[in-house]
C-alpha atoms as a PDB file:
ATOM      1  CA  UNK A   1     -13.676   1.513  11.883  1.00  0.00           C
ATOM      2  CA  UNK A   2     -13.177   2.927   8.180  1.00  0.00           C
ATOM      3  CA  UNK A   3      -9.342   1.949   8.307  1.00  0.00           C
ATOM      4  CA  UNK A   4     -10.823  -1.706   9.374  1.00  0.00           C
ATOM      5  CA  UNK A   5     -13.228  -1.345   6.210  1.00  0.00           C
ATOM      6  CA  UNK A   6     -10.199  -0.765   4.323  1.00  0.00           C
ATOM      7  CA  UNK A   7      -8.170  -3.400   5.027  1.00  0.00           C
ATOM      8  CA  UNK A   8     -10.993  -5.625   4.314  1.00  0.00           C
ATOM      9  CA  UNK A   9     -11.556  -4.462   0.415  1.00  0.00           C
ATOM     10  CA  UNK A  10      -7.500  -4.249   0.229  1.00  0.00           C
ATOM     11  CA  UNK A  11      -7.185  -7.427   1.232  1.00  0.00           C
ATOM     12  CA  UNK A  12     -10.346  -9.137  -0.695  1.00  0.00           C
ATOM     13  CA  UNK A  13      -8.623  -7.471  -3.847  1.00  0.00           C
ATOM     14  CA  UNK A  14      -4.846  -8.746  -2.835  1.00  0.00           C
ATOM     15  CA  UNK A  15      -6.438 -12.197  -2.471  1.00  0.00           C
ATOM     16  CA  UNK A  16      -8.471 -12.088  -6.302  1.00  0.00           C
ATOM     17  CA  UNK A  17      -5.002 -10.632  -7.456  1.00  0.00           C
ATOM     18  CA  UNK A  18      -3.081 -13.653  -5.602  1.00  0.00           C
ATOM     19  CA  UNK A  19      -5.353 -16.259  -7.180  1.00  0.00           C
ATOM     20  CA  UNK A  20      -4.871 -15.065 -11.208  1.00  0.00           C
ATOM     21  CA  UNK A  21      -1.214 -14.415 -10.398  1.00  0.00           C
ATOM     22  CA  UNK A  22      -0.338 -18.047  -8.612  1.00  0.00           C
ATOM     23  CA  UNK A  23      -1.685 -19.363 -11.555  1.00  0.00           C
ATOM     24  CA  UNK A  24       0.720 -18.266 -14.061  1.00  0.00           C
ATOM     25  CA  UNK A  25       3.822 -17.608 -11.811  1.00  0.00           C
ATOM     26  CA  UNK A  26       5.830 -19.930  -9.537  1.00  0.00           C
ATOM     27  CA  UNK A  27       5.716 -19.382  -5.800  1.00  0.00           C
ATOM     28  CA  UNK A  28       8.615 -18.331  -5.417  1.00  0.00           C
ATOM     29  CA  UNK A  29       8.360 -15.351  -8.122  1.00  0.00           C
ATOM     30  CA  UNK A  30       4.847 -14.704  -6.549  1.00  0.00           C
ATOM     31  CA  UNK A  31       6.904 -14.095  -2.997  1.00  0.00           C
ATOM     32  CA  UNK A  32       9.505 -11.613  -4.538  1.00  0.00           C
ATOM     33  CA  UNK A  33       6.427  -9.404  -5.727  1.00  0.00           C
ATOM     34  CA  UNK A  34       5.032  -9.837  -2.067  1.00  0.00           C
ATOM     35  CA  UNK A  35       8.326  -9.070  -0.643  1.00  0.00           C
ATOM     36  CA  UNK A  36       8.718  -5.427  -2.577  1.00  0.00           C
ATOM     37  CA  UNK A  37       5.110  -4.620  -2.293  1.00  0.00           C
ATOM     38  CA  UNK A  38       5.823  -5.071   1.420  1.00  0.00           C
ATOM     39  CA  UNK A  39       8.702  -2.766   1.562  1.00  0.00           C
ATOM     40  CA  UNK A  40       7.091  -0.106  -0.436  1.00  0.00           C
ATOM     41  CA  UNK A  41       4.239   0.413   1.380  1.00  0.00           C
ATOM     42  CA  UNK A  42       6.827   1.237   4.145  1.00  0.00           C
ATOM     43  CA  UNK A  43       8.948   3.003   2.173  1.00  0.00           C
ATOM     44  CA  UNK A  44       5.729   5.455   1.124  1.00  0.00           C
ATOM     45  CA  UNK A  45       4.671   5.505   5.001  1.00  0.00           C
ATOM     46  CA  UNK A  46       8.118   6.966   5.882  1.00  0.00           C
ATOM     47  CA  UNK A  47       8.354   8.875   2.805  1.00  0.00           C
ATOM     48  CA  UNK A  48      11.612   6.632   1.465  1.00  0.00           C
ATOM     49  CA  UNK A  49      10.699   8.359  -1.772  1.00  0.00           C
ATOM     50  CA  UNK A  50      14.281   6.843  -3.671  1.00  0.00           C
ATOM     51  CA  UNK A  51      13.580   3.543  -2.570  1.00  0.00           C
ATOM     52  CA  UNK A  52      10.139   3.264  -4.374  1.00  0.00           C
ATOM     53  CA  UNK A  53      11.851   4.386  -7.334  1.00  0.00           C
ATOM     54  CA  UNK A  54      14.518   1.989  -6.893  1.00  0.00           C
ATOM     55  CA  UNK A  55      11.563  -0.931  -6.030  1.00  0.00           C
ATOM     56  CA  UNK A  56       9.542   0.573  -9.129  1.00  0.00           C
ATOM     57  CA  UNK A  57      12.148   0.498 -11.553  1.00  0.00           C
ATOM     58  CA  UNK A  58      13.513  -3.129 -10.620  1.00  0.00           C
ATOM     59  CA  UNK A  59       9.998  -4.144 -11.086  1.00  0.00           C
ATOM     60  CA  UNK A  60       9.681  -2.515 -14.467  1.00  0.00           C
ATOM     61  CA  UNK A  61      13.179  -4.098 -15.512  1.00  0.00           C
ATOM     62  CA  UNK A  62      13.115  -6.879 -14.263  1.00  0.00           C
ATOM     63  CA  UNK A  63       8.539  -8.277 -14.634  1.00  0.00           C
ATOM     64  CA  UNK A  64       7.464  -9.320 -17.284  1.00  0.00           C
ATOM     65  CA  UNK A  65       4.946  -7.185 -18.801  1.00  0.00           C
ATOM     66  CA  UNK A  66       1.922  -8.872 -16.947  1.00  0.00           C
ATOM     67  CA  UNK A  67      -0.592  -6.299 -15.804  1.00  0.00           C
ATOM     68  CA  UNK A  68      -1.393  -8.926 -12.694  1.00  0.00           C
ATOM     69  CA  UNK A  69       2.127  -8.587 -11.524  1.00  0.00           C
ATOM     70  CA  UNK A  70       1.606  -5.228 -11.422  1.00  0.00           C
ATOM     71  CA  UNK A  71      -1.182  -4.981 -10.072  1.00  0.00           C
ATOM     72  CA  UNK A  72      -0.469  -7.656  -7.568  1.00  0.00           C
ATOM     73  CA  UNK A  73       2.819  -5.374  -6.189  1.00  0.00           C
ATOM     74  CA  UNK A  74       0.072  -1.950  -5.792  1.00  0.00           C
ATOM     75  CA  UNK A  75      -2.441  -3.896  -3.861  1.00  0.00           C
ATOM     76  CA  UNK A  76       0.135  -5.222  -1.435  1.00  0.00           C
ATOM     77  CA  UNK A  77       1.757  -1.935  -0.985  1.00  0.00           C
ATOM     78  CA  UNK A  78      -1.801  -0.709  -0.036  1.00  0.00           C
ATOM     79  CA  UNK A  79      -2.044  -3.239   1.987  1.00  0.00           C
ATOM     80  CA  UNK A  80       1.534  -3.100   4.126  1.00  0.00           C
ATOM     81  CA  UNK A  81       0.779   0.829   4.089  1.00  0.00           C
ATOM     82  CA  UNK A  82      -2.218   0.366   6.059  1.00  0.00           C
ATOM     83  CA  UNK A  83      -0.658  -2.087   8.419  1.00  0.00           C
ATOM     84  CA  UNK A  84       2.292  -0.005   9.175  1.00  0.00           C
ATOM     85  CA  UNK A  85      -0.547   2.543  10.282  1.00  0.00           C
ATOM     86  CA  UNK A  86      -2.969   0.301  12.152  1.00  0.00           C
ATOM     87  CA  UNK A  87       0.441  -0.871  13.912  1.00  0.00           C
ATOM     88  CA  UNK A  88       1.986   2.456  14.687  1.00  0.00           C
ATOM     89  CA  UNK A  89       4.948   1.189  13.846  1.00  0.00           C
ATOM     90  CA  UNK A  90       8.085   3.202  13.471  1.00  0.00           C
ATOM     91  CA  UNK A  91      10.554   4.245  10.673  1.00  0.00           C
ATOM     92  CA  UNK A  92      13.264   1.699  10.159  1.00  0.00           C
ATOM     93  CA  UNK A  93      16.676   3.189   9.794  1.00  0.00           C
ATOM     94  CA  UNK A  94      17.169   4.470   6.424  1.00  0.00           C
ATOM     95  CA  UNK A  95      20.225   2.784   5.808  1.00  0.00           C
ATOM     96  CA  UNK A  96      19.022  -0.774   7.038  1.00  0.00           C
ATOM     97  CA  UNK A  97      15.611  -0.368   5.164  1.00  0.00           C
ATOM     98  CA  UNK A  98      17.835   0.412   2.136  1.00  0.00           C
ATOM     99  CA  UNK A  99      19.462  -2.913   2.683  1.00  0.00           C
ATOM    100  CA  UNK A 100      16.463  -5.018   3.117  1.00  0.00           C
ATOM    101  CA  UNK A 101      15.175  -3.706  -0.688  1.00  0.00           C
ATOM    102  CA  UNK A 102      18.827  -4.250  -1.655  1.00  0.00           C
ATOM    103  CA  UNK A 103      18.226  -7.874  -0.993  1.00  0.00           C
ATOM    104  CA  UNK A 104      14.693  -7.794  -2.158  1.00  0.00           C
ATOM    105  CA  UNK A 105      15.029  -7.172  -5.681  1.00  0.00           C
ATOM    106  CA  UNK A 106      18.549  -9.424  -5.572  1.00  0.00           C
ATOM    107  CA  UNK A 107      15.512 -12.255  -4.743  1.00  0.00           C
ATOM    108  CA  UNK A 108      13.387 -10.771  -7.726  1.00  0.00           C
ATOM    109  CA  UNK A 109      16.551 -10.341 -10.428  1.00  0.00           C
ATOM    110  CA  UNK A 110      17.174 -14.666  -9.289  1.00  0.00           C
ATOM    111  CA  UNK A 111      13.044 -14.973  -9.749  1.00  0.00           C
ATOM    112  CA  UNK A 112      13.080 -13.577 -12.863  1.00  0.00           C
ATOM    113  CA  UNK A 113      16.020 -13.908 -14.651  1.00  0.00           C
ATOM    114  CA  UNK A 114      16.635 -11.993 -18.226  1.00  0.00           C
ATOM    115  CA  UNK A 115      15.536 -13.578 -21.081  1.00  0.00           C
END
């Protein structure tokens, strides 16, 4: 029942998050964020510790400095993290799941090219 509880706040905050960030980027860009926040909270589950660093530091080189974005990417890493858990879902292989944020942040660097 808490777990429930907290999947309800998570994803009350992911939605006020969702509604400032659509606003000022596309859907698109919005997606990529959704996408890594995804993986990470998977990543953090299996304890993938070098691909959140590689997710975190795309993210820092590649945002823009908008807190929202930011904050968008934690809330939906919460919120992946407790579905992987409420799923019992297993591990993907390490070098597939490595792929799949390979790809991810190849979606974010097109999102958000350099200026």
């Amino acid at each position: 029942m808490r777990l429930y509880r907290y999947s309800i706040v998570i994803t009350a905050i992911t939605a006020l998050f969702m509604s400032s960030v659509a606003i000022a980027e596309s859907d698109a860009q919005f997606a990529a964020i959704a996408r890594l926040g995804d993986l990470n909270g998977v990543a953090l589950h299996c304890h993938y510790l070098d691909q959140t660093e590689r997710m975190k530091a795309g993210l820092v080189d590649m945002l823009p400095k908008k807190r929202q974005l930011g904050e968008y990417f934690d809330a939906r890493t919460n919120m992946a993290f407790m579905d992987f858990i409420s799923k019992r879902a297993s591990c993907p292989d390490r070098g597939d799941f490595s792929g799949r944020v390979g790809e991810a942040l190849q979606v974010l660097r097109a999102e958000f090219p350099a200026e």
